[in-house]
Protein backbone atom coordinates (compact mmCIF):
# COMPACT_ATOMS: atom_id res chain seq x y z
CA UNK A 1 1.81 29.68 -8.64
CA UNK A 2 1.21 26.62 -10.94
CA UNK A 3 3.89 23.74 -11.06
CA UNK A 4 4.20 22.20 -14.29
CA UNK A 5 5.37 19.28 -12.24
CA UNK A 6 1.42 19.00 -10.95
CA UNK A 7 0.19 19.21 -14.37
CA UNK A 8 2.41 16.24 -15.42
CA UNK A 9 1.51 14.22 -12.31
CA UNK A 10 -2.29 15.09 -13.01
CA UNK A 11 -1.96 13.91 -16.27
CA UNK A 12 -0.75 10.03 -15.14
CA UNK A 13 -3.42 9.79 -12.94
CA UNK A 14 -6.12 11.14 -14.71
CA UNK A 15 -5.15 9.43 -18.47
CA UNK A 16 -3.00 6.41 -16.51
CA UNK A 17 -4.18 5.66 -13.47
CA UNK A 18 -7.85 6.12 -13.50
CA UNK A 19 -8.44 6.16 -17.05
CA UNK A 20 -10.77 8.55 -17.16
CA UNK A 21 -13.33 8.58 -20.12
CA UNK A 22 -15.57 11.45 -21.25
CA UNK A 23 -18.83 11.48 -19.46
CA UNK A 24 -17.71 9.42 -16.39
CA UNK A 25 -17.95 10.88 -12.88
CA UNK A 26 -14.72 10.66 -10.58
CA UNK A 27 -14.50 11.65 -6.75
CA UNK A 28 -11.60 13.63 -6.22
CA UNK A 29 -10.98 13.31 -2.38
CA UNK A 30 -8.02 15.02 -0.63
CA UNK A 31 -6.35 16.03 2.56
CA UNK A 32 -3.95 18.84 3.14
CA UNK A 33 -2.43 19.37 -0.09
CA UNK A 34 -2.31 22.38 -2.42
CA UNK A 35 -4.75 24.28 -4.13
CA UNK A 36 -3.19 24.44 -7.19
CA UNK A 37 -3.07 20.37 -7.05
CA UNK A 38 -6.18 20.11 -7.08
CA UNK A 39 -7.11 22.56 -9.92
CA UNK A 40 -4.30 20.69 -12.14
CA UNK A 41 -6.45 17.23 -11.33
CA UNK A 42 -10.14 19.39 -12.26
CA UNK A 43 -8.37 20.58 -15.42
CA UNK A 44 -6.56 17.33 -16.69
CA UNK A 45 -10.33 15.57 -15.68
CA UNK A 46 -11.96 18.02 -17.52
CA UNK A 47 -9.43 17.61 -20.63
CA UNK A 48 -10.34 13.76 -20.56
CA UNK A 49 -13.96 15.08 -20.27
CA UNK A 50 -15.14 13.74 -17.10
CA UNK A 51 -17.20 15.17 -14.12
CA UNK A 52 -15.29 16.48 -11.23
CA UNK A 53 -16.77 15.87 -7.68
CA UNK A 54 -14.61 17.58 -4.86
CA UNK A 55 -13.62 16.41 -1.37
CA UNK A 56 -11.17 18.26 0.40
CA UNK A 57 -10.53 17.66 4.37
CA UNK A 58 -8.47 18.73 7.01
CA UNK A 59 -6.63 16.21 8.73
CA UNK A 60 -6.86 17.65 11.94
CA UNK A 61 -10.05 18.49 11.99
CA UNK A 62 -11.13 14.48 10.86
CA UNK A 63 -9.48 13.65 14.13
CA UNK A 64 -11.53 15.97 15.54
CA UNK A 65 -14.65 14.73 14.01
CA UNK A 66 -14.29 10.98 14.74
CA UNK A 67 -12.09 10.93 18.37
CA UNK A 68 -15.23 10.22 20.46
CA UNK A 69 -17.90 9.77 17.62
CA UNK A 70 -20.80 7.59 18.63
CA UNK A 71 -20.80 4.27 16.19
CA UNK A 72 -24.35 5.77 15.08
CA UNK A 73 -22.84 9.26 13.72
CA UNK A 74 -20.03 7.55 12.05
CA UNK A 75 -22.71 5.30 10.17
CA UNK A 76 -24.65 8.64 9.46
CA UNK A 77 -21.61 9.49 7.86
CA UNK A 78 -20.92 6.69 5.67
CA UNK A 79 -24.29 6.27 4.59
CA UNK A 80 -23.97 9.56 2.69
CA UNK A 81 -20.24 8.85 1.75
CA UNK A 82 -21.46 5.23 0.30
CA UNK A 83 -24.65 6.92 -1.47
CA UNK A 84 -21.83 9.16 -3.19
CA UNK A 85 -19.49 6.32 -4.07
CA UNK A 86 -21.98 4.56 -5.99
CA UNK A 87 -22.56 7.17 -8.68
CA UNK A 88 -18.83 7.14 -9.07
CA UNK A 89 -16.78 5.95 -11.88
CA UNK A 90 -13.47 6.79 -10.91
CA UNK A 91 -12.01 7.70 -7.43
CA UNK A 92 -8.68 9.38 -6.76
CA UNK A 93 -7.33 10.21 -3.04
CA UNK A 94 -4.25 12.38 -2.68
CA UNK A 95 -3.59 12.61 1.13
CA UNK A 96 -0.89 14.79 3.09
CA UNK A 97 -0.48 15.78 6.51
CA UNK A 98 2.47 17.25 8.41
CA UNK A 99 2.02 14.72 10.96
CA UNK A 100 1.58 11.12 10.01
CA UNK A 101 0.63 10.15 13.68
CA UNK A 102 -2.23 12.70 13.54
CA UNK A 103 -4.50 10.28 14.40
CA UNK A 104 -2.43 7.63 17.28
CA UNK A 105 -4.43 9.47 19.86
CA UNK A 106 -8.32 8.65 18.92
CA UNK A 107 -8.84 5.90 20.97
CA UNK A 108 -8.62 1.83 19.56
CA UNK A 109 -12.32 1.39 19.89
CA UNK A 110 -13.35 4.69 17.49
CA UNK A 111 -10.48 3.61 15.16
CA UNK A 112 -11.74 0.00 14.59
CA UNK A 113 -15.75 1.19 14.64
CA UNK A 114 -14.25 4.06 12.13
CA UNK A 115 -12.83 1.01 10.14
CA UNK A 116 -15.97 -1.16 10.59
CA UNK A 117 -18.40 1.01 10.16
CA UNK A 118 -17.20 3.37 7.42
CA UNK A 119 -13.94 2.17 5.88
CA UNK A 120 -15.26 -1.31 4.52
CA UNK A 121 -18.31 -0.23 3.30
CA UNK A 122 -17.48 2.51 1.90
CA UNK A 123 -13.54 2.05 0.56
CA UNK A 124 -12.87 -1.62 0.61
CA UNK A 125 -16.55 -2.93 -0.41
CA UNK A 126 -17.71 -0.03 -2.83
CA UNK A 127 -14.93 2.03 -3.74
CA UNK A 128 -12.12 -1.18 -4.27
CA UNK A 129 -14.84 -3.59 -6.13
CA UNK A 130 -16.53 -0.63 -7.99
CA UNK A 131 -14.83 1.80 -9.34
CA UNK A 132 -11.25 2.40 -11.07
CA UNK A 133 -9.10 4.25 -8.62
CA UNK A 134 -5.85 5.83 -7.34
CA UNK A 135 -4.39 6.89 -4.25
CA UNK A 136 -1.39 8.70 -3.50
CA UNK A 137 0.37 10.55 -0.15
CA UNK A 138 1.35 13.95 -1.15
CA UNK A 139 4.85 15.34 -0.08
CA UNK A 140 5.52 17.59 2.65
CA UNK A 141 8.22 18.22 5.41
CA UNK A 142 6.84 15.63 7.66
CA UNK A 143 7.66 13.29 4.95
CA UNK A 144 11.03 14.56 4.19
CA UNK A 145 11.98 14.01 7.83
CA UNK A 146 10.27 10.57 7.43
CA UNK A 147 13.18 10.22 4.25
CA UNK A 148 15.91 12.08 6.20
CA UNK A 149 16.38 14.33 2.84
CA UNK A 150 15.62 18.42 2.79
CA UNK A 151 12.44 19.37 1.84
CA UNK A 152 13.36 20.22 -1.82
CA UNK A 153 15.56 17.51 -2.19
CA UNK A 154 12.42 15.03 -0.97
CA UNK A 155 9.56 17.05 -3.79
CA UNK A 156 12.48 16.24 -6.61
CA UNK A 157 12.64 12.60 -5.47
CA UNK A 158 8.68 12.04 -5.01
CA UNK A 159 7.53 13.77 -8.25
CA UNK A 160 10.75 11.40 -9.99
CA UNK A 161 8.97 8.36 -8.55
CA UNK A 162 5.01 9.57 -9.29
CA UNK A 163 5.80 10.04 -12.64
CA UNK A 164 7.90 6.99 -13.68
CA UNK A 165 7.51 5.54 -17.13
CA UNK A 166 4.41 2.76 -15.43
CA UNK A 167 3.70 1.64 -19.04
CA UNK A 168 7.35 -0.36 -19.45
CA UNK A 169 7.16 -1.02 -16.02
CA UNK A 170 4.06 -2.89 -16.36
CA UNK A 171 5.77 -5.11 -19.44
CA UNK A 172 8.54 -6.23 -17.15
CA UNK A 173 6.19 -7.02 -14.48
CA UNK A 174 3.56 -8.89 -16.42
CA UNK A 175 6.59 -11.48 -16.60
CA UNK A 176 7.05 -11.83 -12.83
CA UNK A 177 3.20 -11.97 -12.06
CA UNK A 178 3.16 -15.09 -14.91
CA UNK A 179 5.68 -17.13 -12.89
CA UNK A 180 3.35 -16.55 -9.49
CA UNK A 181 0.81 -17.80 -10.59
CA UNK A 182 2.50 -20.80 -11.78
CA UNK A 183 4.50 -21.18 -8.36
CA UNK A 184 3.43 -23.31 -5.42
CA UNK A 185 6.89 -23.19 -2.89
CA UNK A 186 7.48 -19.78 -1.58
CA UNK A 187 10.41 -19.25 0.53
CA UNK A 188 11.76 -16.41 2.27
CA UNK A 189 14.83 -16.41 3.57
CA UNK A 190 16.93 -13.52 5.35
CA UNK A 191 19.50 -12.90 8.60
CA UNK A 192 19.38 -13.42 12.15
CA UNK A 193 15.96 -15.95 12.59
CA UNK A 194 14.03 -15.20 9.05
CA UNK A 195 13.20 -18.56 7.49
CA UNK A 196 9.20 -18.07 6.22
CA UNK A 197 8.06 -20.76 3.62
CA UNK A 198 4.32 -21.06 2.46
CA UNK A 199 2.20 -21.91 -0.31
CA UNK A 200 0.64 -19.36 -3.32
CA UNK A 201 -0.24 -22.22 -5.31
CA UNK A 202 -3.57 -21.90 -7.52
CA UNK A 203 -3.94 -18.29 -5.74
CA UNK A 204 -3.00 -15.62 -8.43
CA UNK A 205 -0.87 -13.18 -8.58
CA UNK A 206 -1.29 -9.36 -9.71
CA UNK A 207 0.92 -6.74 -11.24
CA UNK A 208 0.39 -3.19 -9.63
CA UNK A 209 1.89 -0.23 -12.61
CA UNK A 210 0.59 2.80 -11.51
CA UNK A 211 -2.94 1.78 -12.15
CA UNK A 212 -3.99 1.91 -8.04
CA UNK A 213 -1.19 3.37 -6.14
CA UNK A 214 1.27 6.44 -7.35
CA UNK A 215 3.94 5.39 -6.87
CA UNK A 216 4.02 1.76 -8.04
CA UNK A 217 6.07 -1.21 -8.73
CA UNK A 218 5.05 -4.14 -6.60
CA UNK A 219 3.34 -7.70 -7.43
CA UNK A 220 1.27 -9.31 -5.23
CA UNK A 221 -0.42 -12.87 -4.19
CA UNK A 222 -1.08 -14.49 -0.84
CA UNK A 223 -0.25 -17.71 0.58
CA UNK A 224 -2.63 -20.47 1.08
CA UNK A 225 -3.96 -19.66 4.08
CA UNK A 226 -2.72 -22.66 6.40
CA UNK A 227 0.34 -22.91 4.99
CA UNK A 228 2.80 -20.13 6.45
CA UNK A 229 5.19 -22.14 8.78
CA UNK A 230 7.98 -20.00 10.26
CA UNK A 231 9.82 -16.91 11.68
CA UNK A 232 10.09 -13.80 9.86
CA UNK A 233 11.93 -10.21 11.03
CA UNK A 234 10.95 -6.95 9.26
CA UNK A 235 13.74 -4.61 9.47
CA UNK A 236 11.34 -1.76 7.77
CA UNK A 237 9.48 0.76 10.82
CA UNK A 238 5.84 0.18 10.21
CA UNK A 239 2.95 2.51 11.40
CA UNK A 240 -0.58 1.66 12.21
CA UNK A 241 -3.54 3.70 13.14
CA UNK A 242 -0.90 6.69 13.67
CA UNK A 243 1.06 4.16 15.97
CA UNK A 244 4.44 3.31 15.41
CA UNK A 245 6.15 -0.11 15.41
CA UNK A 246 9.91 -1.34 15.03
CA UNK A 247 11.48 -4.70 14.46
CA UNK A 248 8.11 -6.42 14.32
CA UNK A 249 8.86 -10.16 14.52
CA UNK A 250 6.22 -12.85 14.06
CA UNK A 251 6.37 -16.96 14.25
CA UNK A 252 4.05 -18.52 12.29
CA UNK A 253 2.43 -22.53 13.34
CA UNK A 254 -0.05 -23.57 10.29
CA UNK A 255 -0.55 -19.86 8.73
CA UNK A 256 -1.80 -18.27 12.10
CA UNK A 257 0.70 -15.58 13.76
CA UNK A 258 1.41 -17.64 17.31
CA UNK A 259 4.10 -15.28 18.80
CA UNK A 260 4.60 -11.61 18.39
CA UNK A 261 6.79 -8.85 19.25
CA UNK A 262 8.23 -5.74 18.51
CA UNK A 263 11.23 -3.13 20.15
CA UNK A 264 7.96 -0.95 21.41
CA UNK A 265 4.11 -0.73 21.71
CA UNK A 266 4.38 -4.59 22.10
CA UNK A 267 0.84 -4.16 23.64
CA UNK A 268 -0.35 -2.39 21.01
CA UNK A 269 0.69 -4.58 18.36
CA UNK A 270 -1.01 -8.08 20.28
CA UNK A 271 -4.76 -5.46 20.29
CA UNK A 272 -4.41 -5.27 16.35
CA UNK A 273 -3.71 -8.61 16.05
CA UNK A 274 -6.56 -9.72 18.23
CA UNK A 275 -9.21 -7.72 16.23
CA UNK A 276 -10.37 -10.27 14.81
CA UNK A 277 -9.39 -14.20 13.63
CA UNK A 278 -8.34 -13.01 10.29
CA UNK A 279 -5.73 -10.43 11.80
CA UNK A 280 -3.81 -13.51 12.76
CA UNK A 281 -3.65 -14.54 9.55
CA UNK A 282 -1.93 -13.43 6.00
CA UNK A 283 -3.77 -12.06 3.38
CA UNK A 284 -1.35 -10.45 1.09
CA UNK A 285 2.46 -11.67 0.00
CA UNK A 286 4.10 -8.76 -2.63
CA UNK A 287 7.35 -7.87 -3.89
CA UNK A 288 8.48 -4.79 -4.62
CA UNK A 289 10.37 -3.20 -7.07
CA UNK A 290 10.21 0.62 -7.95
CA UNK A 291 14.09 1.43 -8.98
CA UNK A 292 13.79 4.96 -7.24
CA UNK A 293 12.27 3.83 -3.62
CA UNK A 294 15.22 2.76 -1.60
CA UNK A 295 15.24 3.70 1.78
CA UNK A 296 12.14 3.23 4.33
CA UNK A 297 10.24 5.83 5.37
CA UNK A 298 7.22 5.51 7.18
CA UNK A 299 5.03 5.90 4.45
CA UNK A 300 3.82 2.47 3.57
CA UNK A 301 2.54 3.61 -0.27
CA UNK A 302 6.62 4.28 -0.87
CA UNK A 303 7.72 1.73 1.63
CA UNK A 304 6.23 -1.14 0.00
CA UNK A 305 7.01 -0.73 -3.22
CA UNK A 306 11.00 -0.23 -2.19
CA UNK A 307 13.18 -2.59 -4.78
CA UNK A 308 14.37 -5.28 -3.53
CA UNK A 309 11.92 -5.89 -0.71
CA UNK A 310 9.05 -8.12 -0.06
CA UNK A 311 6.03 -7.33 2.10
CA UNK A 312 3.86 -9.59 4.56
CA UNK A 313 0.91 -8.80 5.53
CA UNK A 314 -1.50 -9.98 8.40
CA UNK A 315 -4.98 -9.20 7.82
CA UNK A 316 -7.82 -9.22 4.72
CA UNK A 317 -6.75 -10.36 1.51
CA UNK A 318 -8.11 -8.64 -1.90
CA UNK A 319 -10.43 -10.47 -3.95
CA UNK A 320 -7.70 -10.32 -6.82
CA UNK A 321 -5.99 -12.94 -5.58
CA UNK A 322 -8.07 -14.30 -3.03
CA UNK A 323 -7.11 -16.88 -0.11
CA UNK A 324 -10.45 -16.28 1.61
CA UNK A 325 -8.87 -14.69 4.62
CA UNK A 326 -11.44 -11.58 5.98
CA UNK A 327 -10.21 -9.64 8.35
CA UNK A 328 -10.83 -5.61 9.53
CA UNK A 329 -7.26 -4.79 9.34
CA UNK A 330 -4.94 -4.96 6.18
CA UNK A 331 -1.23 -4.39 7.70
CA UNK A 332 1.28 -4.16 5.34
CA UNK A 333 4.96 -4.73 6.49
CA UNK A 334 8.30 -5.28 4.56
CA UNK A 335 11.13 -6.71 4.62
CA UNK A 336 13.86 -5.41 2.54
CA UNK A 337 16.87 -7.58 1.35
CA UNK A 338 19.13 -5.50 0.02
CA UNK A 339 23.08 -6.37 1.26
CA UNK A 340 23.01 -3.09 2.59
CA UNK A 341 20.04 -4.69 4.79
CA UNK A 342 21.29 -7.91 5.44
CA UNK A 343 20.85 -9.50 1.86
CA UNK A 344 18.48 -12.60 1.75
CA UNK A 345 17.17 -14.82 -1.06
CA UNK A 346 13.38 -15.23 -2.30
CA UNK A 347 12.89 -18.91 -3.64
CA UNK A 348 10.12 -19.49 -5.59
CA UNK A 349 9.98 -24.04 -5.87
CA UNK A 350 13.31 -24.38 -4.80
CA UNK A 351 15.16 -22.06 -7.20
CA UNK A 352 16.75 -18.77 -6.06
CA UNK A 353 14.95 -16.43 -8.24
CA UNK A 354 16.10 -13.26 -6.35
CA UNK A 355 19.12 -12.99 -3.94
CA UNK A 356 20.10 -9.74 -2.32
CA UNK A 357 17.75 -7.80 -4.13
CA UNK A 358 18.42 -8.69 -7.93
CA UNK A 359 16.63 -10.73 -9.74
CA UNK A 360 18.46 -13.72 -11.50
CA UNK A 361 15.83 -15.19 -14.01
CA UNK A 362 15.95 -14.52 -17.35
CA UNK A 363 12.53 -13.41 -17.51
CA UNK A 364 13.03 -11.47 -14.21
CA UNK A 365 16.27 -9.13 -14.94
CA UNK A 366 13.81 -6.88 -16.87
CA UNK A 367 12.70 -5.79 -13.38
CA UNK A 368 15.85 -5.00 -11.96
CA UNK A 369 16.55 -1.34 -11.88
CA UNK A 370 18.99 -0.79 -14.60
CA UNK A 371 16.10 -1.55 -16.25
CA UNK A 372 13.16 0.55 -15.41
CA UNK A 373 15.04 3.74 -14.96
């Protein structure tokens, strides 16, 4: 049975998101999500009179695929996959799963030669650069768990949040990604040991509405790569590779990560870091601020766009706003300061320009969310 909820979501990302034009080809890759979904994305593509190319998968049978894959079948594989993505115009991914640690068992070694060999090429050089695109977790009961909400209760509070007004979002925004990019000072401070100060001067910074993630509302830069000096203590879970991590504190000495530790998989989280050089290192800073995404959940696409948060994060930095830091791994992780979550203050040059959440700049308060709901 059709849910005119998935037509209306359809028609953001299609018309919104992606911006799909008549004649263009998009690559419509899913996993684990409804048929009818996916026939409301053909039809709304069609409407905007584009060319539909379908990818559906199963995410238990990817784990099965790549678990002990040699590194020369999983370049067989994205050899065709990159072939494909170059023809495209448009890309949207819509992922679900009932289990969002489907894949912690595959072992590190296939999960970095899986990144290596097929994710950068394919996603982060081809895809990212190349094409205009979308990607979005679709809900399920996994996720409502995740939320601690029923499973109805959860699908009214995720199609809500997918289908936000993104155009006045992206006014208020624009506002906050001017004063970035004019900013040098960043300061972060929070309870307990967080005290995180760095540079973003001359970087950039870019407004995110909708246009690459459903949901949305988060602006990001990245500090000048030397010059993160300090302690700071995520009170947001975080899960990577299907792995997760809790109370993930990191000291910084000249922008590298020096000490790290978590309340489990301590282990685990010093092999991610140790990938490579640029894993010690940040290549993201972003501050979030969708009105409806309160509470963590696992799900980093809702988790870092939570208002009132901010989100670190070790690893490659985008070419948007670029601090030359390469890395295999992009790891976001957020902090949220909300009072509810110990408060804290975000100082951009010395003046408080959000404390416990709310923005107190003129040209801020737009973004609070009285003001986007």
């Amino acid at each position: 049975m059709s849910d005119p909820r998935f037509e209306k979501l359809a028609e953001v990302l299609i018309n919104h998101s992606t911006r799909l034009q008549a004649g263009e080809n998009i690559l419509v890759e899913t996993w684990d999500i409804p048929e009818a979904m996916i026939i409301a994305v053909v039809e709304a593509a069609r409407g905007a009179g584009g060319h539909v190319h379908l990818a559906p998968h199963n995410s238990r049978v990817q784990r099965a695929q790549f678990q002990d894959a040699p590194d020369a079948e999983i370049d067989s594989i994205a050899g065709i996959a990159l072939d494909r993505m170059k023809k495209m115009d448009a890309y949207l991914g819509i992922r679900g799963s009932d289990n969002s640690s489907e894949m912690a068992g595959v072992p590190e070694d296939r999960m970095k030669a899986f990144a290596r060999h097929y994710i950068k090429p394919v996603h982060l050089e081809q895809r990212v650069k190349q094409t205009r695109w979308c990607v979005l977790r679709w809900p399920n009961p996994g996720m409502a768990q995740l939320a601690q909400t029923g499973t109805r209760d959860f699908e009214d509070f995720y199609f809500r949040v997918c289908t936000l007004d993104y155009a006045r979002m992206q006014a208020a925004a624009d506002a906050l990604a001017a004063r970035m990019s004019r900013t040098d000072k960043v300061r972060l401070v929070g309870p307990g040991e967080t005290d995180l100060s760095f540079s973003i001067k001359d970087i950039g910074a870019v407004s995110c509405c909708g246009s690459h993630n459903i949901p949305d509302g988060e602006c990001f830069s990245a500090p000048v790569k030397d010059s993160v000096e300090g302690v700071i203590h995520f009170n947001t879970p975080t899960i990577y590779n299907g792995v997760s991590f809790k109370n993930v504190r990191l000291v910084f000495a000249k922008g590298r990560i020096v000490e790290a530790s978590s309340e489990q998989n301590d282990e685990r989280l010093a092999a991610i870091l140790d990938t490579d050089e640029g894993a010690r290192h940040v290549g993201e800073f972003a501050i979030g601020f969708n009105p409806h995404i309160l509470e963590p959940m696992k799900d980093i696409l809702f988790d870092e766009k939570i208002a009132g948060s901010i989100h670190f994060t070790p690893g490659q930095a985008y070419e948007e706003a670029d601090n030359g830091n390469r890395s295999e791994i992009h790891w976001d992780m957020v902090l949220i300061q909300r009072p509810e979550y110990g408060g804290g203050e975000l100082h951009f040059d010395d003046e408080v320009v959000r404390k416990d959440g709310i923005f107190l700049t003129e040209d801020l308060k737009p973004l609070n969310p009285e003001n986007l709901v």
